[in-house]
PDB file of N, CA and C in Angstrom:
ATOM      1  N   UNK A   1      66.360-118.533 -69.252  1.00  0.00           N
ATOM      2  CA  UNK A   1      66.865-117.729 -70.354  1.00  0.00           C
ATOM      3  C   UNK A   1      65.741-117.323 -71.293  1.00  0.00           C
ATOM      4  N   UNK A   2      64.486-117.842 -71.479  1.00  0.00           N
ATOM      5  CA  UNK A   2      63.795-117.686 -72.167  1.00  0.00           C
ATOM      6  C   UNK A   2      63.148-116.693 -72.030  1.00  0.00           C
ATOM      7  N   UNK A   3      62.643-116.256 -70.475  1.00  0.00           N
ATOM      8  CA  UNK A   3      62.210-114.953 -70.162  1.00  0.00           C
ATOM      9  C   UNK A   3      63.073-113.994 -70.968  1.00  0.00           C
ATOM     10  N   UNK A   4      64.490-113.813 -70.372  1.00  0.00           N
ATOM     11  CA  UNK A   4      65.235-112.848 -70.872  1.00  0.00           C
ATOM     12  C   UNK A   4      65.137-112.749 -72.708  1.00  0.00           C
ATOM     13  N   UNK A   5      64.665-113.805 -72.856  1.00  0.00           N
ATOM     14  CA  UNK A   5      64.672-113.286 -74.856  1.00  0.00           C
ATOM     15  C   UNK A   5      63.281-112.839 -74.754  1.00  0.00           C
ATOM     16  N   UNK A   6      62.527-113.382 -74.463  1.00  0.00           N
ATOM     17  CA  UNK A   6      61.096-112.665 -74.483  1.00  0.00           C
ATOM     18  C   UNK A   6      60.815-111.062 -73.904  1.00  0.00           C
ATOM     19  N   UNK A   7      61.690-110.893 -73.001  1.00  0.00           N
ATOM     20  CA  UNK A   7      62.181-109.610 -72.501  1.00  0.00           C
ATOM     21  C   UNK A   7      63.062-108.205 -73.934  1.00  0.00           C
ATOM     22  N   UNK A   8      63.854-109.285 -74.264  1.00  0.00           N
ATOM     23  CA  UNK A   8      64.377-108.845 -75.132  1.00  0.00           C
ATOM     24  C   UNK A   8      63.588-108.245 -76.179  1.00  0.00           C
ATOM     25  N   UNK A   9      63.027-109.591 -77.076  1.00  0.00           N
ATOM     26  CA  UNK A   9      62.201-108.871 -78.011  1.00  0.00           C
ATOM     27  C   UNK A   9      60.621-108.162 -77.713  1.00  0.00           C
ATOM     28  N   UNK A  10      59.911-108.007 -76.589  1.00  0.00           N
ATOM     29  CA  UNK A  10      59.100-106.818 -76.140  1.00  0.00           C
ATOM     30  C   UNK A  10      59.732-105.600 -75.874  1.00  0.00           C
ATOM     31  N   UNK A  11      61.071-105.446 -75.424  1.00  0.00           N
ATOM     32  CA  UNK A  11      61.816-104.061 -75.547  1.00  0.00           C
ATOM     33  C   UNK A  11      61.766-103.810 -76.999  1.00  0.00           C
ATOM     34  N   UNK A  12      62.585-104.322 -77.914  1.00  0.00           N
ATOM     35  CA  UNK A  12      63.034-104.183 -79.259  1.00  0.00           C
ATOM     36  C   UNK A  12      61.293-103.326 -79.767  1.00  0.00           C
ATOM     37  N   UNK A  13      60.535-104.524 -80.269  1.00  0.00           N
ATOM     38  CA  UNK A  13      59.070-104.122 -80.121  1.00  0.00           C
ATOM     39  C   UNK A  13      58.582-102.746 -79.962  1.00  0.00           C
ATOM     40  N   UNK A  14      58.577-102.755 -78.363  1.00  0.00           N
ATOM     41  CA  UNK A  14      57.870-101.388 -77.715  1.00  0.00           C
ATOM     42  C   UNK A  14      59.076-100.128 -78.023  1.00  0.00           C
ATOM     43  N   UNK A  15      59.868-100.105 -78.483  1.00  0.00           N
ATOM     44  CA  UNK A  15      60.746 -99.177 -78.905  1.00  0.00           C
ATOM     45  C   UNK A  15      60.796 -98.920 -80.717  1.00  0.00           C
ATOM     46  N   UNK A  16      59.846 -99.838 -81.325  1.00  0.00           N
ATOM     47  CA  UNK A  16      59.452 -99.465 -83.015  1.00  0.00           C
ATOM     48  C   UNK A  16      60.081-100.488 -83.407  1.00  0.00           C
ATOM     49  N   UNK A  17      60.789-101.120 -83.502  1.00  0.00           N
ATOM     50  CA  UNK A  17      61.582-101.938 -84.228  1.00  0.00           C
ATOM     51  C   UNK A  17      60.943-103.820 -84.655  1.00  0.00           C
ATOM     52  N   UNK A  18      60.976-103.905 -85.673  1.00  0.00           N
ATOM     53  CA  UNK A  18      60.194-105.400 -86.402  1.00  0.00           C
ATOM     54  C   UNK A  18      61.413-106.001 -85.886  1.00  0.00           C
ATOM     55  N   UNK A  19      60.969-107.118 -84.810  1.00  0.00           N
ATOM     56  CA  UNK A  19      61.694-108.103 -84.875  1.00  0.00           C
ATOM     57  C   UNK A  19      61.504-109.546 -85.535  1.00  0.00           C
ATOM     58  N   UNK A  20      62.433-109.913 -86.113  1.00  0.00           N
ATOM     59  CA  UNK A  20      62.701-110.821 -87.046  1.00  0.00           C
ATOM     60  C   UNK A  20      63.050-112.671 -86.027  1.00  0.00           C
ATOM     61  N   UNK A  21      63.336-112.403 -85.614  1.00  0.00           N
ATOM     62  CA  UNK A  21      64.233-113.473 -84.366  1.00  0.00           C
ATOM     63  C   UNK A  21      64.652-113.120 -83.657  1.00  0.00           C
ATOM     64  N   UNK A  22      64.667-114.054 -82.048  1.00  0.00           N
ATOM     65  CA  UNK A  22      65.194-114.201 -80.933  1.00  0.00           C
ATOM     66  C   UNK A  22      65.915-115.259 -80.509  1.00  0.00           C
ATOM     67  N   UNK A  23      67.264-115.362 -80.340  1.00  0.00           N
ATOM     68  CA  UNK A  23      67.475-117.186 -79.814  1.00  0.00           C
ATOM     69  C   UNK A  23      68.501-117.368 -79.128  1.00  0.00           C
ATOM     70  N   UNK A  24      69.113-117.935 -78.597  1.00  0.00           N
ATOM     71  CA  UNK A  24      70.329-118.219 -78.262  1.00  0.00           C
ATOM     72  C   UNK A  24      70.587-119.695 -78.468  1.00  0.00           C
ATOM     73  N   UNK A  25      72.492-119.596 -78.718  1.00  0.00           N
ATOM     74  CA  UNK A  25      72.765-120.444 -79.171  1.00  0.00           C
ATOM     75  C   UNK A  25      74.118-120.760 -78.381  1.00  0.00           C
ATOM     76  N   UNK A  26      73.838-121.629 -77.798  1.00  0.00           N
ATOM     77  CA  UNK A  26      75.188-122.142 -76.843  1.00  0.00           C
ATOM     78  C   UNK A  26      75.663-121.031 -76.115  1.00  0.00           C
ATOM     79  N   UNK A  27      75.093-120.160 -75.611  1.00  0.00           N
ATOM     80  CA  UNK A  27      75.397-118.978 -74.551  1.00  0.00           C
ATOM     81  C   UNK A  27      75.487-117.395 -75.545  1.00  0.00           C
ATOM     82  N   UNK A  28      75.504-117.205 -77.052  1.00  0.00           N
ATOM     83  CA  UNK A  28      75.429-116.456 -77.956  1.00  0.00           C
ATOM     84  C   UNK A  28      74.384-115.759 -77.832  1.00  0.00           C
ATOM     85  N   UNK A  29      73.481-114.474 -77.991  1.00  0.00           N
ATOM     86  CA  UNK A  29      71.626-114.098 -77.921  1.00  0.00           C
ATOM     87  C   UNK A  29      72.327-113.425 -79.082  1.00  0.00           C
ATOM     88  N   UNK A  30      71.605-113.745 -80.017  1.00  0.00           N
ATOM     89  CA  UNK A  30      70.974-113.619 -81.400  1.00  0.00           C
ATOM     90  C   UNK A  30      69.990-112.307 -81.122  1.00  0.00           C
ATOM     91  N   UNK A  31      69.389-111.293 -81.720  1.00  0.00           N
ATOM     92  CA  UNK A  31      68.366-110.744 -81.686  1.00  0.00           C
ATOM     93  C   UNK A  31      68.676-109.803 -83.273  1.00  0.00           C
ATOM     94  N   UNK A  32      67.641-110.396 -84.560  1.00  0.00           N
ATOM     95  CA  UNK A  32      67.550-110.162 -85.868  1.00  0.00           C
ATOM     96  C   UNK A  32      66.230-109.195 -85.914  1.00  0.00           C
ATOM     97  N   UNK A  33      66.639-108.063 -86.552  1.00  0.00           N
ATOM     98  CA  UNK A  33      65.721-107.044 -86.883  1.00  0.00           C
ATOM     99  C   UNK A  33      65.520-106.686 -87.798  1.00  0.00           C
ATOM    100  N   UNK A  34      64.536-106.456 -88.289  1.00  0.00           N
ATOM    101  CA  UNK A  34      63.991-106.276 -90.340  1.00  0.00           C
ATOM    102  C   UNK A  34      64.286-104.758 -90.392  1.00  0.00           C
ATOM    103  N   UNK A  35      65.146-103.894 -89.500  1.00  0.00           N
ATOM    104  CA  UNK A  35      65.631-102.428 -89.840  1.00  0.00           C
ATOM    105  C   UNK A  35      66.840-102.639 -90.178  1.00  0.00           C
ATOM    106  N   UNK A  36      67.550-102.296 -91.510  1.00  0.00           N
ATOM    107  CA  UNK A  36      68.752-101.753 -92.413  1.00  0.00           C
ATOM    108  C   UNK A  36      69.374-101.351 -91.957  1.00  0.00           C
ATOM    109  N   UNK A  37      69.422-100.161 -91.372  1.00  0.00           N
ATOM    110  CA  UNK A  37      70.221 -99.210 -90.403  1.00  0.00           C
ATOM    111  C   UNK A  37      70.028 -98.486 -89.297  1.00  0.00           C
ATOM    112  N   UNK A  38      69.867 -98.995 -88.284  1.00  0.00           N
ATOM    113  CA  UNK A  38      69.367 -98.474 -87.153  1.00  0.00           C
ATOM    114  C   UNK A  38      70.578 -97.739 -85.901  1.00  0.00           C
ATOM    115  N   UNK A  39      70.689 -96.859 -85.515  1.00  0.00           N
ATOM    116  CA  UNK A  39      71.633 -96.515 -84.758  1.00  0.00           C
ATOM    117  C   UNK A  39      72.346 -97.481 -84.029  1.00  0.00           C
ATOM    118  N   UNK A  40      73.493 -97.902 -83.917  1.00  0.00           N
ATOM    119  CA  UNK A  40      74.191 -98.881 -82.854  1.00  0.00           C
ATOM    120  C   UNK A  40      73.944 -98.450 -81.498  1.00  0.00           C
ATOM    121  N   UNK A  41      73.707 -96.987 -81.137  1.00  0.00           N
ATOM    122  CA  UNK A  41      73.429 -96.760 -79.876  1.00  0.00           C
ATOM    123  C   UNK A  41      72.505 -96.904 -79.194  1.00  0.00           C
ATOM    124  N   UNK A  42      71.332 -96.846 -80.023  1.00  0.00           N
ATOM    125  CA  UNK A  42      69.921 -96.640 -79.350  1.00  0.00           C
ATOM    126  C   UNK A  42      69.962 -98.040 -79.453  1.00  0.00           C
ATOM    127  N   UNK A  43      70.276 -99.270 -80.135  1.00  0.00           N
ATOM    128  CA  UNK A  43      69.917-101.073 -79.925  1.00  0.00           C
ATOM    129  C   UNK A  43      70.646-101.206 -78.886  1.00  0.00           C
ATOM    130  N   UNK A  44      72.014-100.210 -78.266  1.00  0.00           N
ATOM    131  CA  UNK A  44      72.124-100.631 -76.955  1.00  0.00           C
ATOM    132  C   UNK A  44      71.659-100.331 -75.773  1.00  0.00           C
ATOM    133  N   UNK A  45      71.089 -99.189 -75.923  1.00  0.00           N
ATOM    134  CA  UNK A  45      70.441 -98.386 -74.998  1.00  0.00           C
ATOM    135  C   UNK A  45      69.188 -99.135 -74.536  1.00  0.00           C
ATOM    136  N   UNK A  46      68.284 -99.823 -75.664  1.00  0.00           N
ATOM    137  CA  UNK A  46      67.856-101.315 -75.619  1.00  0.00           C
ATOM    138  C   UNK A  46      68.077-102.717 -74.786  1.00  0.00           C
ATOM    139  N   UNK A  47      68.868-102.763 -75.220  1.00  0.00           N
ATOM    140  CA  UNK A  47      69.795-104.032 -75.059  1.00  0.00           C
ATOM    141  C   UNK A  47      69.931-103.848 -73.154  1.00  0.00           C
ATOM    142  N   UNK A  48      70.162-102.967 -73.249  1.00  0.00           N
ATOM    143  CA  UNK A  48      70.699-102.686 -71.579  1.00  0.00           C
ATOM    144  C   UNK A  48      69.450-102.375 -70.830  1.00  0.00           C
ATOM    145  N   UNK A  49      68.774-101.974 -71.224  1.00  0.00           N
ATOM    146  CA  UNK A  49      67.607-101.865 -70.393  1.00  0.00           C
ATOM    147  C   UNK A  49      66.812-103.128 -70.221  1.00  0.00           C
ATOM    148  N   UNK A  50      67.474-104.213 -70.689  1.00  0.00           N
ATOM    149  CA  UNK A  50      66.847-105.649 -70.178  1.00  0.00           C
ATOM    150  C   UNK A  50      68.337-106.357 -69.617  1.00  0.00           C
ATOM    151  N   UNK A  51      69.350-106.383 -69.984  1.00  0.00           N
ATOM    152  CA  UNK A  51      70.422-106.900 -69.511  1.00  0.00           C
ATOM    153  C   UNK A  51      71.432-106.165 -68.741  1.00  0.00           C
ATOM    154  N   UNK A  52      71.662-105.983 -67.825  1.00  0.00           N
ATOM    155  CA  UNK A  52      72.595-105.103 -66.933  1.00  0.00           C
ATOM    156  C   UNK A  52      73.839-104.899 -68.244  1.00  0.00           C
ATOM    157  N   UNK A  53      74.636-103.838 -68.234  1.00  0.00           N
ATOM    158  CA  UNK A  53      75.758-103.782 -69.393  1.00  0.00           C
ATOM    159  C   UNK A  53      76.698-104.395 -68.611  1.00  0.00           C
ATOM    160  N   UNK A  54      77.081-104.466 -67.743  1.00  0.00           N
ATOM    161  CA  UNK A  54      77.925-105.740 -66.492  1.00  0.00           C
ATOM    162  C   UNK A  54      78.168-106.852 -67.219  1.00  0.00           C
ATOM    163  N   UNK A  55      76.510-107.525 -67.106  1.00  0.00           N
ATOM    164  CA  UNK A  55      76.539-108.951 -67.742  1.00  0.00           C
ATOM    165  C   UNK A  55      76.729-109.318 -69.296  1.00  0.00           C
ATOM    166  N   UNK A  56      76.935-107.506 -69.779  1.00  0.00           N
ATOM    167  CA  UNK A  56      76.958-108.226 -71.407  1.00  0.00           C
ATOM    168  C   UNK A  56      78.618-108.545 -71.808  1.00  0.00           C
ATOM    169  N   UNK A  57      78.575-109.555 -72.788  1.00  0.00           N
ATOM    170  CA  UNK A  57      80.180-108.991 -73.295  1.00  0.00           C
ATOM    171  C   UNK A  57      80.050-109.418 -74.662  1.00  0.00           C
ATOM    172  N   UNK A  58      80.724-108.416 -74.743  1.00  0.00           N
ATOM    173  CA  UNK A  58      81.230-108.122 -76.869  1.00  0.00           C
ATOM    174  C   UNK A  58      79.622-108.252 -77.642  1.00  0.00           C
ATOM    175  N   UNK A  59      79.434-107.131 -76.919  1.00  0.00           N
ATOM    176  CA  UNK A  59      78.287-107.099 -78.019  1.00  0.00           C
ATOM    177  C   UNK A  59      78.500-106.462 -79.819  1.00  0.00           C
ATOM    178  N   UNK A  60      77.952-107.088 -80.166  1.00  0.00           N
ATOM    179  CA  UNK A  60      78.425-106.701 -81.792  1.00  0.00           C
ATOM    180  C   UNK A  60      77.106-106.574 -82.779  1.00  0.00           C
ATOM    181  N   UNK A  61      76.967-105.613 -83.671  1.00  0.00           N
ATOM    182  CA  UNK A  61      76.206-105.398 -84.746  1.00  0.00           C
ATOM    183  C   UNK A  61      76.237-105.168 -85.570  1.00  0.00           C
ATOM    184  N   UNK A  62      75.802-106.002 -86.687  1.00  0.00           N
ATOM    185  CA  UNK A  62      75.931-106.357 -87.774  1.00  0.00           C
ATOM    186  C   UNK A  62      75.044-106.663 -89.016  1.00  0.00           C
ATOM    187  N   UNK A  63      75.366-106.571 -90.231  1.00  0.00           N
ATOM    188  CA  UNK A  63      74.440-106.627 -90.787  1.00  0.00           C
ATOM    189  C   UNK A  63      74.118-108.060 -91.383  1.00  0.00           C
ATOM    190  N   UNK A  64      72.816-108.358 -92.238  1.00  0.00           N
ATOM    191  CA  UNK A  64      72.988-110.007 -93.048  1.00  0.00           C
ATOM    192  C   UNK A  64      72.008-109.755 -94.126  1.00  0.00           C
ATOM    193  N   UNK A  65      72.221-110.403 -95.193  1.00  0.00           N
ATOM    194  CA  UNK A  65      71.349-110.745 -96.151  1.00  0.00           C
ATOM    195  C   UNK A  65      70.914-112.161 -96.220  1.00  0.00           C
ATOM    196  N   UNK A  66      69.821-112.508 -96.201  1.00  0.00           N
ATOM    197  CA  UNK A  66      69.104-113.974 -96.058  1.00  0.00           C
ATOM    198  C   UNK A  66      68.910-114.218 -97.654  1.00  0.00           C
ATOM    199  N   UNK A  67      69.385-115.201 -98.101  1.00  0.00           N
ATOM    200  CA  UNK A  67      68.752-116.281 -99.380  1.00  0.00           C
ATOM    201  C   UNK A  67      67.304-116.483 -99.295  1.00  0.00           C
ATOM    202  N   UNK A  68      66.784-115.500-100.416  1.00  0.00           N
ATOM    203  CA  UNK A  68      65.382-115.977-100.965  1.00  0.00           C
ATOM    204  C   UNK A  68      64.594-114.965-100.350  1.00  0.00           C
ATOM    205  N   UNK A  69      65.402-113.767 -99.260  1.00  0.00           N
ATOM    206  CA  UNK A  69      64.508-113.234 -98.351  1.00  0.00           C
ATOM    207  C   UNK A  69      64.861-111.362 -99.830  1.00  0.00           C
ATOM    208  N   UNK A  70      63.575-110.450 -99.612  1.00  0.00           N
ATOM    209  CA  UNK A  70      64.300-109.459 -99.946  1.00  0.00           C
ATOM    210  C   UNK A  70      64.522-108.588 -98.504  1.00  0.00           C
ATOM    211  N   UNK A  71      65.578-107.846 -98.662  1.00  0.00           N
ATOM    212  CA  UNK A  71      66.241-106.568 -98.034  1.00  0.00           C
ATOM    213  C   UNK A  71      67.449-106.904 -97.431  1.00  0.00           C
ATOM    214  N   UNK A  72      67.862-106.396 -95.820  1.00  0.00           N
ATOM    215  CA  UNK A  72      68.960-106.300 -94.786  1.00  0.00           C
ATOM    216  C   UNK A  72      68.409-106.723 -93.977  1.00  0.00           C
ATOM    217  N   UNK A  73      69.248-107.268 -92.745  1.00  0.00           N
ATOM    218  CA  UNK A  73      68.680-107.473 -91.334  1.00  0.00           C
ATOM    219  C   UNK A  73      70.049-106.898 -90.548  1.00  0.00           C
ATOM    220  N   UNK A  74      69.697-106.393 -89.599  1.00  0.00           N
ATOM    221  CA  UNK A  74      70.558-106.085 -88.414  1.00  0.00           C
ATOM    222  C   UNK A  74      70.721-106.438 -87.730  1.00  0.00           C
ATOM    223  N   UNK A  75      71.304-107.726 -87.429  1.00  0.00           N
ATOM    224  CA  UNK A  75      71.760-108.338 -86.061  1.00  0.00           C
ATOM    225  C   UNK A  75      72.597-107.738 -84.565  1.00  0.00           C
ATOM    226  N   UNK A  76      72.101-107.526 -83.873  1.00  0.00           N
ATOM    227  CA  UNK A  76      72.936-107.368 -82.629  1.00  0.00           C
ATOM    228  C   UNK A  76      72.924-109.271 -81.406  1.00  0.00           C
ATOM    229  N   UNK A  77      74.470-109.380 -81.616  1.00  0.00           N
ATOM    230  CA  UNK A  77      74.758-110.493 -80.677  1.00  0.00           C
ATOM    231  C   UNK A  77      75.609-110.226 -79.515  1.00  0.00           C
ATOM    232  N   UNK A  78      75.467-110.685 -78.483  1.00  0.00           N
ATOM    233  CA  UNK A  78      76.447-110.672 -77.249  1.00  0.00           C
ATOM    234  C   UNK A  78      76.564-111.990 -76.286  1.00  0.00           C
ATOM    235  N   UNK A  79      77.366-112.248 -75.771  1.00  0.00           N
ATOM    236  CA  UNK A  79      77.467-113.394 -74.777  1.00  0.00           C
ATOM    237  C   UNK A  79      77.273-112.436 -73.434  1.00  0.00           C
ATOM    238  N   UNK A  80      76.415-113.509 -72.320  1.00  0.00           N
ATOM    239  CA  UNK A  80      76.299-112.756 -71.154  1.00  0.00           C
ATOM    240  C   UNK A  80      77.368-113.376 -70.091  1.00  0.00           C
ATOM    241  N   UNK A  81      77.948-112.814 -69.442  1.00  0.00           N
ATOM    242  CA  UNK A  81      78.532-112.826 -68.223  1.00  0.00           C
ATOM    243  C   UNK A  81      77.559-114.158 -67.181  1.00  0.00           C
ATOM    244  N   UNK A  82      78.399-115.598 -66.806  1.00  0.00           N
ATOM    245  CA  UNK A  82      77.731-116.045 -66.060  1.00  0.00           C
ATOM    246  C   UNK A  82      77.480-115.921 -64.779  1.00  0.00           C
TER     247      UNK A  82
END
């Protein structure tokens, strides 16, 4: 699984985007980005070009504010298909 996050965030990366975090958490992938508002389409268009869209499910994006941090972060999470 670790490839696949490292996969993850060199896409995110090589497509402009500051990534903030990568992780998974009990089958959850986390992937936190220091962009505010970024199209939902193009983070999937992303997203899929490392994970088949098959294996994703309920991917969701969202926003967060961190304590102590300034700005937004944009989270996109999904569980993969085992």
């Amino acid at each position: 699984m670790s490839d696949q996050l490292d996969a993850l965030r060199e896409a995110f990366e090589a497509d402009g985007y500051d990534v903030a975090d990568v992780s998974d958490n009990r089958g959850q992938v986390r992937v936190a980005l220091l962009e505010e508002r970024p199209e939902a389409d193009a983070l999937r268009e992303v997203l899929y070009g490392v994970v088949d869209e098959e294996d994703v499910l309920g991917p969701n994006i969202t926003t967060e504010t961190t304590d102590g941090a300034d700005g937004v972060r944009t989270v996109l999470t999904f569980r993969r298909r085992d």
